[in-house]
C-alpha atoms as a PDB file:
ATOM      1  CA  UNK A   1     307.390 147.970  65.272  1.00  0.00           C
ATOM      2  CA  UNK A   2     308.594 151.533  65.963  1.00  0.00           C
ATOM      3  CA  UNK A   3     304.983 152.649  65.364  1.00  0.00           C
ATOM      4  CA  UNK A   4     303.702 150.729  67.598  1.00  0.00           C
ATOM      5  CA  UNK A   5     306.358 151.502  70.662  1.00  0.00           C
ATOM      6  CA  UNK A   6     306.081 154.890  69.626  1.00  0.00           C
ATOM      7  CA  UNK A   7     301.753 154.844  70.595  1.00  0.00           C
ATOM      8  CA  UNK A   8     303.043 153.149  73.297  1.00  0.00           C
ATOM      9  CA  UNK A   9     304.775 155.426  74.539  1.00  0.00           C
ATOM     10  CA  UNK A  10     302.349 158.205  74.088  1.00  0.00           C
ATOM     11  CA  UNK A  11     299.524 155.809  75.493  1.00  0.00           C
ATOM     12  CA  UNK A  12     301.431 155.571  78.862  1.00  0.00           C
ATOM     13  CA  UNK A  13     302.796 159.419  78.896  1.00  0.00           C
ATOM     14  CA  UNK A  14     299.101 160.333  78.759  1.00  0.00           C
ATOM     15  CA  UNK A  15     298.629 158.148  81.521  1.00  0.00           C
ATOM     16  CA  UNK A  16     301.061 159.388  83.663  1.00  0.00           C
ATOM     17  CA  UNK A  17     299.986 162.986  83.031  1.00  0.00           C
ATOM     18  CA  UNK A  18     296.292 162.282  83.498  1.00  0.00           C
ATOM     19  CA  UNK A  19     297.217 160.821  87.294  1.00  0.00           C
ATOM     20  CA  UNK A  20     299.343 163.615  87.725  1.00  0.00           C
ATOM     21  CA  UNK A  21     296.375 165.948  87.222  1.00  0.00           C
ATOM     22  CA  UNK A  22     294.156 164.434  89.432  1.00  0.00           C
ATOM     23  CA  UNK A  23     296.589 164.355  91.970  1.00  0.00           C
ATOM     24  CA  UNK A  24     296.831 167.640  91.931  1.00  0.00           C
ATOM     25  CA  UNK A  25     292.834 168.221  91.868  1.00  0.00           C
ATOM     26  CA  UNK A  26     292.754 166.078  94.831  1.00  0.00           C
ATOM     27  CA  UNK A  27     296.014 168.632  96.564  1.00  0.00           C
ATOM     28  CA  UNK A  28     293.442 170.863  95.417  1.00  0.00           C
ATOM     29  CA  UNK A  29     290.296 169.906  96.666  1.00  0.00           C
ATOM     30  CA  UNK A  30     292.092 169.045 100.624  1.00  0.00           C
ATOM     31  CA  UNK A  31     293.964 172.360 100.917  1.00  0.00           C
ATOM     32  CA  UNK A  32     290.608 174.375  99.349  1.00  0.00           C
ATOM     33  CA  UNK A  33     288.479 172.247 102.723  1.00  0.00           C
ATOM     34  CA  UNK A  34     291.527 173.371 105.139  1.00  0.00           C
ATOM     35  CA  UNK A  35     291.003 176.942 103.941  1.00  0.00           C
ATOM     36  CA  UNK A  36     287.155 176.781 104.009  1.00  0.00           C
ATOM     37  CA  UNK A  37     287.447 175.758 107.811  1.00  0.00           C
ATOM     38  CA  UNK A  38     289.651 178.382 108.563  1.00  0.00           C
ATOM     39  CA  UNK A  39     288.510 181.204 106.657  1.00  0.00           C
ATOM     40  CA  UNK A  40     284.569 180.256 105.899  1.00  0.00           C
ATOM     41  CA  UNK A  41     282.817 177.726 109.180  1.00  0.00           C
ATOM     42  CA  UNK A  42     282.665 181.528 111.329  1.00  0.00           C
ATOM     43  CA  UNK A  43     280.099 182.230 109.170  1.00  0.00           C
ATOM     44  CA  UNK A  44     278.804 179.634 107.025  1.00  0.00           C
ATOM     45  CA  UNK A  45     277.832 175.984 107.236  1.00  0.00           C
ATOM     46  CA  UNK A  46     278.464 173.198 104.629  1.00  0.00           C
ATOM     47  CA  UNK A  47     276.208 170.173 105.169  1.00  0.00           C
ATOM     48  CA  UNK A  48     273.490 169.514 103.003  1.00  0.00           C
ATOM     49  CA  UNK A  49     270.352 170.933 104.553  1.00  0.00           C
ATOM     50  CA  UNK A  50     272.394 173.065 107.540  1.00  0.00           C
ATOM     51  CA  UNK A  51     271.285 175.946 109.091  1.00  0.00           C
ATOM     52  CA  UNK A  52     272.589 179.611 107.990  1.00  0.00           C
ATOM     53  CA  UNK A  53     274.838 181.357 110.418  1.00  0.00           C
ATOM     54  CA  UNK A  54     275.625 184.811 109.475  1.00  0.00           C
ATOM     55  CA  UNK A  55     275.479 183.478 106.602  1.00  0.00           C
ATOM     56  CA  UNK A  56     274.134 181.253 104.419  1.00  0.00           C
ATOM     57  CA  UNK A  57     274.723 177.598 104.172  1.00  0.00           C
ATOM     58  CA  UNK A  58     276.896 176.821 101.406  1.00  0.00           C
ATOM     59  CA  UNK A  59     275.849 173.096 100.297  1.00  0.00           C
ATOM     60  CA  UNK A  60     275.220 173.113  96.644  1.00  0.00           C
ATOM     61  CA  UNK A  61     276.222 176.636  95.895  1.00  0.00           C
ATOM     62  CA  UNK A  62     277.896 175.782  92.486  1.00  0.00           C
ATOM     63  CA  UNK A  63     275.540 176.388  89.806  1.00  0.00           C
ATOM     64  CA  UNK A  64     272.944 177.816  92.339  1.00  0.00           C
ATOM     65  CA  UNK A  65     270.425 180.901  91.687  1.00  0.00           C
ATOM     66  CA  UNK A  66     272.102 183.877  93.519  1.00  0.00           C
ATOM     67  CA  UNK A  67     270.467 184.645  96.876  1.00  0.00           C
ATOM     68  CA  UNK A  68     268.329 181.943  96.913  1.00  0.00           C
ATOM     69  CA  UNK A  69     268.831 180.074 100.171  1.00  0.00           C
ATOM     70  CA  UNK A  70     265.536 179.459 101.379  1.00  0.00           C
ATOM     71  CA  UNK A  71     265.554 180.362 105.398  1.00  0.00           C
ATOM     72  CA  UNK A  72     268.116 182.821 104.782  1.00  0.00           C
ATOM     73  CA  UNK A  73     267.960 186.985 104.502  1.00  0.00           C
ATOM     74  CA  UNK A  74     270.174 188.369 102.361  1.00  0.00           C
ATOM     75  CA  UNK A  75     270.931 191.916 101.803  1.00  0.00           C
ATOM     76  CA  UNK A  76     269.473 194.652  98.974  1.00  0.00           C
ATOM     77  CA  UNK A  77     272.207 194.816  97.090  1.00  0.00           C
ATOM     78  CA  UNK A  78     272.497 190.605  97.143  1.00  0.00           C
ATOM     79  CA  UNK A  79     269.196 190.152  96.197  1.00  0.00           C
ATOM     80  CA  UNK A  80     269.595 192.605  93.333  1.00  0.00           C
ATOM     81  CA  UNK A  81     272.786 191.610  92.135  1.00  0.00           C
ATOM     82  CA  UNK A  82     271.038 188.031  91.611  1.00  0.00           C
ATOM     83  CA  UNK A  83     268.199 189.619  89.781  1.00  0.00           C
ATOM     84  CA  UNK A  84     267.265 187.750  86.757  1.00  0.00           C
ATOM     85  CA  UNK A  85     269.116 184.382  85.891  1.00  0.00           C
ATOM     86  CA  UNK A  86     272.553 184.436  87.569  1.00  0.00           C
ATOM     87  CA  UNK A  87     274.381 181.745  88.829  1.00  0.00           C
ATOM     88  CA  UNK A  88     276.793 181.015  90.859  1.00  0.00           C
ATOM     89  CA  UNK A  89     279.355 179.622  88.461  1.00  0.00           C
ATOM     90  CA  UNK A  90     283.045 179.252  88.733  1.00  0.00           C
ATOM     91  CA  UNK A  91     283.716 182.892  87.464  1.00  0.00           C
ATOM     92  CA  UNK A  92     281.460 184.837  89.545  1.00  0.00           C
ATOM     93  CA  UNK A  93     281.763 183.423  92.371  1.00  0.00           C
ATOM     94  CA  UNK A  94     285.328 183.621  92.294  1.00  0.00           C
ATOM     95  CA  UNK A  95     285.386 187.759  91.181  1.00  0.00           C
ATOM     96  CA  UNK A  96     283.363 187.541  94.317  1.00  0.00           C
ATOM     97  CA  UNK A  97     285.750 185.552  96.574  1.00  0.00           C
ATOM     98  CA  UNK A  98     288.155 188.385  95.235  1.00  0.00           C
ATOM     99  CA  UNK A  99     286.836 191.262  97.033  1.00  0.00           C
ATOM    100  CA  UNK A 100     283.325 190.605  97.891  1.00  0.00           C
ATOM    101  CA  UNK A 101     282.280 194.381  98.994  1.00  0.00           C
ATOM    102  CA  UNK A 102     283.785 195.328  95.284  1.00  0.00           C
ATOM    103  CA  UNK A 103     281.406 193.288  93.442  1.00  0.00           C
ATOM    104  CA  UNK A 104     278.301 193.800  95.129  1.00  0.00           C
ATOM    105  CA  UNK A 105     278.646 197.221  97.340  1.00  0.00           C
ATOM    106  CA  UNK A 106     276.157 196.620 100.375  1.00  0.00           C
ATOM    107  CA  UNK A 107     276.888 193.039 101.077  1.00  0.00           C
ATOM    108  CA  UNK A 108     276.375 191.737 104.345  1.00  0.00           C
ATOM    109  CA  UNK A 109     279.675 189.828 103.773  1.00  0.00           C
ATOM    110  CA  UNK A 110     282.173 191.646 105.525  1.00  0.00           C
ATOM    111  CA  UNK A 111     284.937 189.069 104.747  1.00  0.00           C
ATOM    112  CA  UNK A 112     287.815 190.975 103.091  1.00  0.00           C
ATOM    113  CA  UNK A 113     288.710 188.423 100.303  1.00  0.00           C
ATOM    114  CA  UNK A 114     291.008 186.187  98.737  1.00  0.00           C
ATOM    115  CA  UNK A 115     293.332 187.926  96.407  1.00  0.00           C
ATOM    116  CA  UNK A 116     295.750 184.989  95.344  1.00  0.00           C
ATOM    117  CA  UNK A 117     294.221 183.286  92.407  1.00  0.00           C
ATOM    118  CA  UNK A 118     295.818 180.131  93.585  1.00  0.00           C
ATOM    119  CA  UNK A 119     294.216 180.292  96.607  1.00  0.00           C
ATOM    120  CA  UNK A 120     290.560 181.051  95.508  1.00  0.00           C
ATOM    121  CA  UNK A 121     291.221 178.205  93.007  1.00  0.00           C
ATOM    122  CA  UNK A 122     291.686 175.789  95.822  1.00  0.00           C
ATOM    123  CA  UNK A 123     288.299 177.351  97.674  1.00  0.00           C
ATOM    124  CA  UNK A 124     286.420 176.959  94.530  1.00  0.00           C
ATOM    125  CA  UNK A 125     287.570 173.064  93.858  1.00  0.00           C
ATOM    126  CA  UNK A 126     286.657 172.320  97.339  1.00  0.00           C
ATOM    127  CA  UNK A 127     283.118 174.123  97.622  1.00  0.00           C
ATOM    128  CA  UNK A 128     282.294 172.380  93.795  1.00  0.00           C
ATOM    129  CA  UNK A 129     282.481 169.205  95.967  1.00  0.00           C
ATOM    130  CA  UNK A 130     279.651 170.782  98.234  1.00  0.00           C
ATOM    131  CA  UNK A 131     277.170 168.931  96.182  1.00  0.00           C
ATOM    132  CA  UNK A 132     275.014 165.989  95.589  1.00  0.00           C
ATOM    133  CA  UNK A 133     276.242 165.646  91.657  1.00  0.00           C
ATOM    134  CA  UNK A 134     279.735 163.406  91.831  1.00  0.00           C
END
């Protein structure tokens, strides 16, 4: 019997915790959108199949060749920092959302960054919900 309340128990703490954490995902995602109006919609767009602005649109940009955005002209040093392969994936693009003139020198992005990791986290759960895979 004390086995059994025992699982129990864990069954139901691993509940609790598991709604806890996507609670906070959720936190995540909705203060991530308020900070991608405020900070990003001057220069980018976020529907799937928008127009660039100044810069491109950002629908689908997880997991995305770098400086591919068909319609769109990036810089030099964009194109050549996509060269090959690379991705936008969760690392890079957040070194990126850092200090974006620091990781590739010649962007056209003149946006001076996000330095609190909290904050780019937030960015980065909202924009991986910019996507047609849920």
């Amino acid at each position: 019997m004390n086995k059994i309340l025992k699982a129990g128990l864990i069954a139901v703490s691993m509940v609790a915790f598991s709604g806890g954490a996507f609670a906070d995902e959720a936190k995540d995602i909705k203060k991530g959108a308020k900070m991608f109006k405020k900070k990003c919609t001057a220069c980018h767009t976020m529907d799937k199949g928008g127009k660039a602005k100044v810069g491109p649109n950002l629908f689908g940009i997880m997991g995305k060749k770098i400086a591919t955005t068909e319609g769109y002209k990036y810089s030099t040093a964009m194109k050549k920092f996509g060269e090959g392969d690379k991705v936008w994936d969760e690392a890079t693009l957040s070194e990126y959302l850092k200090k974006p003139a620091k990781l590739v020198k010649g962007t056209k992005m003149s946006f001076s960054g996000i330095k609190k990791d909290k904050k780019r986290n937030r960015l980065l759960a909202y924009l991986k919900t910019l996507s047609d895979a849920k």
